[in-house]
N, C-alpha and C. Protein backbone atom coordinates (compact mmCIF):
# COMPACT_ATOMS: atom_id res chain seq x y z
N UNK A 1 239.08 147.87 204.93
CA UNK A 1 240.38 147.95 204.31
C UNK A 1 241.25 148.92 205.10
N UNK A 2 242.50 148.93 205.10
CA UNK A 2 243.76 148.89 205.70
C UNK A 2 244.75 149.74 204.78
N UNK A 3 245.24 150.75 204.93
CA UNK A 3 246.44 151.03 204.19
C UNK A 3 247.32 152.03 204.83
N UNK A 4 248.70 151.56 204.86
CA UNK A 4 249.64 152.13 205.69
C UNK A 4 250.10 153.07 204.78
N UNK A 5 250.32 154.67 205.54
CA UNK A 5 250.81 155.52 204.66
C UNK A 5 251.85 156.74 206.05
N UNK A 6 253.26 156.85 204.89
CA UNK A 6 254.16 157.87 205.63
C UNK A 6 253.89 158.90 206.37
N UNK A 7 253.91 159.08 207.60
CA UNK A 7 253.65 160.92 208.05
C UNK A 7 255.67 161.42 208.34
N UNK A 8 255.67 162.86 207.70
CA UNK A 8 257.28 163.17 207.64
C UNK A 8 256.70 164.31 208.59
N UNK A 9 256.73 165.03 209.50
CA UNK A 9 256.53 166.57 209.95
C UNK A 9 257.80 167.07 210.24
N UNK A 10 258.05 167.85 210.14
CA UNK A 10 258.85 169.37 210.64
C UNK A 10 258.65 170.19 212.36
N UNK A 11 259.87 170.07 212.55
CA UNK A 11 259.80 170.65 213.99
C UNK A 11 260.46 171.54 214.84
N UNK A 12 260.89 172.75 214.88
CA UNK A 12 261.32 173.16 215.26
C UNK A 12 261.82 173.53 217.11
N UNK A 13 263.00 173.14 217.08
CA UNK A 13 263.40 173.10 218.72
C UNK A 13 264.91 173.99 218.50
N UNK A 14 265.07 175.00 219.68
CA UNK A 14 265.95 175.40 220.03
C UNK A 14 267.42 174.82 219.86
N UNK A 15 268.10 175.05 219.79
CA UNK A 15 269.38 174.01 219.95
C UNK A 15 270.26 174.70 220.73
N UNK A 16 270.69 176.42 220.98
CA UNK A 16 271.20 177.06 221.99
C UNK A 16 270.24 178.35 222.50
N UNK A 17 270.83 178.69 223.59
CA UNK A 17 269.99 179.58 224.56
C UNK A 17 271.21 180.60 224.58
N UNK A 18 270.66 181.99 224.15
CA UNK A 18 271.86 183.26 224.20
C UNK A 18 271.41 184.15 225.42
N UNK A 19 272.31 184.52 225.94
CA UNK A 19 271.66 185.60 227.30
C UNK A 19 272.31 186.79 226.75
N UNK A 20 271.15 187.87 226.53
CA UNK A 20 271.61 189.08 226.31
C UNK A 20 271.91 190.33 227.66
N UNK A 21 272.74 190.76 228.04
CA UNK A 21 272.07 191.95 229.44
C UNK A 21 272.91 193.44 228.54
N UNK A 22 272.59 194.09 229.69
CA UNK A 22 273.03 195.74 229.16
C UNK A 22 273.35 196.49 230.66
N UNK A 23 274.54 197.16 230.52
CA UNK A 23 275.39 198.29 231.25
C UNK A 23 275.09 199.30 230.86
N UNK A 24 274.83 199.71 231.79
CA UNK A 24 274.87 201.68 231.35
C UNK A 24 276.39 201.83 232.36
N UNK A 25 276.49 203.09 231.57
CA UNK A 25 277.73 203.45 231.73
C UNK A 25 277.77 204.69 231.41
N UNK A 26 277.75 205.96 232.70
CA UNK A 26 278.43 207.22 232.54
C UNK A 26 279.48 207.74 232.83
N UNK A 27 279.74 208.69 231.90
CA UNK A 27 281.76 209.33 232.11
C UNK A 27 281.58 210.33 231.01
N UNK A 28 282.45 211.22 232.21
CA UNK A 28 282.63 212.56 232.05
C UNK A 28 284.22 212.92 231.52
N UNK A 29 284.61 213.41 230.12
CA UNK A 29 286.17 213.11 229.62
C UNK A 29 286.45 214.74 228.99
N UNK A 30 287.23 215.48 228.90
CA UNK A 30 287.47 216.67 228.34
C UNK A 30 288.78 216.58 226.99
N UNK A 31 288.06 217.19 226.08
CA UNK A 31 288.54 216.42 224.72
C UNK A 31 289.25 218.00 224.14
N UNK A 32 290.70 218.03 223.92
CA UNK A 32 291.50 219.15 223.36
C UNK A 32 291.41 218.62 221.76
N UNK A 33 290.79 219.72 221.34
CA UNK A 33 290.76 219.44 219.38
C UNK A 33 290.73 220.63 219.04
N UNK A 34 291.19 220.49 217.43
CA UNK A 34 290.60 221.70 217.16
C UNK A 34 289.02 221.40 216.07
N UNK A 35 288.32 222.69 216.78
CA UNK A 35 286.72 222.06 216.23
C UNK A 35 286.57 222.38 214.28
N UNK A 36 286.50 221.72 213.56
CA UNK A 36 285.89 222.17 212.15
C UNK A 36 284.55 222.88 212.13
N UNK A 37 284.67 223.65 211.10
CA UNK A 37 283.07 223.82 210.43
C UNK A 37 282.90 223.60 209.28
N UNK A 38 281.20 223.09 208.61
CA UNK A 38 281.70 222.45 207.31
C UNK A 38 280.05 223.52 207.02
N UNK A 39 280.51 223.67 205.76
CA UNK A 39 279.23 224.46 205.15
C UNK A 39 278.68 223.47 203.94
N UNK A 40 277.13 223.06 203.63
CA UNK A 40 276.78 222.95 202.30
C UNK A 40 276.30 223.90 201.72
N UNK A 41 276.35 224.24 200.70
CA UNK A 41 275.72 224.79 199.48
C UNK A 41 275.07 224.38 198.49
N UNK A 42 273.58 224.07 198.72
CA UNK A 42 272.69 223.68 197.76
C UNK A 42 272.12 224.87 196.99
N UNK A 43 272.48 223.92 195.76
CA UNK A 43 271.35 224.68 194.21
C UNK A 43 270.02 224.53 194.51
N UNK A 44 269.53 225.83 194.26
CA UNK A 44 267.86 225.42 194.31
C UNK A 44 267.27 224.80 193.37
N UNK A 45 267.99 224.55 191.80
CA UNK A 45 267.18 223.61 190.71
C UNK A 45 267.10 222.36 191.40
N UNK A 46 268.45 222.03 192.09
CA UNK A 46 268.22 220.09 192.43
C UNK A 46 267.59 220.14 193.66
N UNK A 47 267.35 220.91 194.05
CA UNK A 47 266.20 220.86 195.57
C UNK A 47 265.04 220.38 194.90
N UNK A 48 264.99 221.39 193.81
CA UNK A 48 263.02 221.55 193.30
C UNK A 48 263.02 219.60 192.52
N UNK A 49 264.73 219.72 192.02
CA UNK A 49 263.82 218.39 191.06
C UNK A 49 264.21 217.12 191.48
N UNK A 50 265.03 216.94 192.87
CA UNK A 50 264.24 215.67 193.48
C UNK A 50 263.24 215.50 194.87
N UNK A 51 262.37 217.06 194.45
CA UNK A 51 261.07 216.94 195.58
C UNK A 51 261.91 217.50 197.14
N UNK A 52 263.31 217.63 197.44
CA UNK A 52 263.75 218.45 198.72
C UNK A 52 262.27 218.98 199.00
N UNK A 53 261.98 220.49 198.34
CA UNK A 53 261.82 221.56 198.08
C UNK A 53 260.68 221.48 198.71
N UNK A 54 259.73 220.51 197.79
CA UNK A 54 258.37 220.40 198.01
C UNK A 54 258.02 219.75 199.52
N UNK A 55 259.27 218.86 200.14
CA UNK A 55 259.32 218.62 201.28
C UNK A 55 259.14 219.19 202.48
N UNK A 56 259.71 220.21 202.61
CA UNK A 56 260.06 221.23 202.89
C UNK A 56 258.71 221.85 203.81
N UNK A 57 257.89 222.80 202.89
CA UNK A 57 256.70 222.84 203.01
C UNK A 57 255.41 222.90 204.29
């Protein structure tokens, strides 16, 4: 006996090709600003109670 039955498969093929490359690139530039300073001030309760603290260590 004889019985014809469907095969469906799945196939995966490329459809485009991307070319990636990379430049390096050095340069030397002199930058007039004026510089900030920024301070934090942490509480030591919220250090201890989300584990900072124990991090730390």
């Amino acid at each position: 006996m004889h019985e014809e039955r469907a095969v469906a498969a799945k196939e995966t093929v490329p459809v485009e090709r991307v070319r990636l490359g990379t430049q390096t690139v050095q340069e030397e530039q002199s930058v007039s600003a004026e510089v900030r300073e920024e301070h934090i001030d942490v509480d030591a309760d919220e250090a201890t109670r989300t584990g900072r603290d124990r991090d730390a260590r």
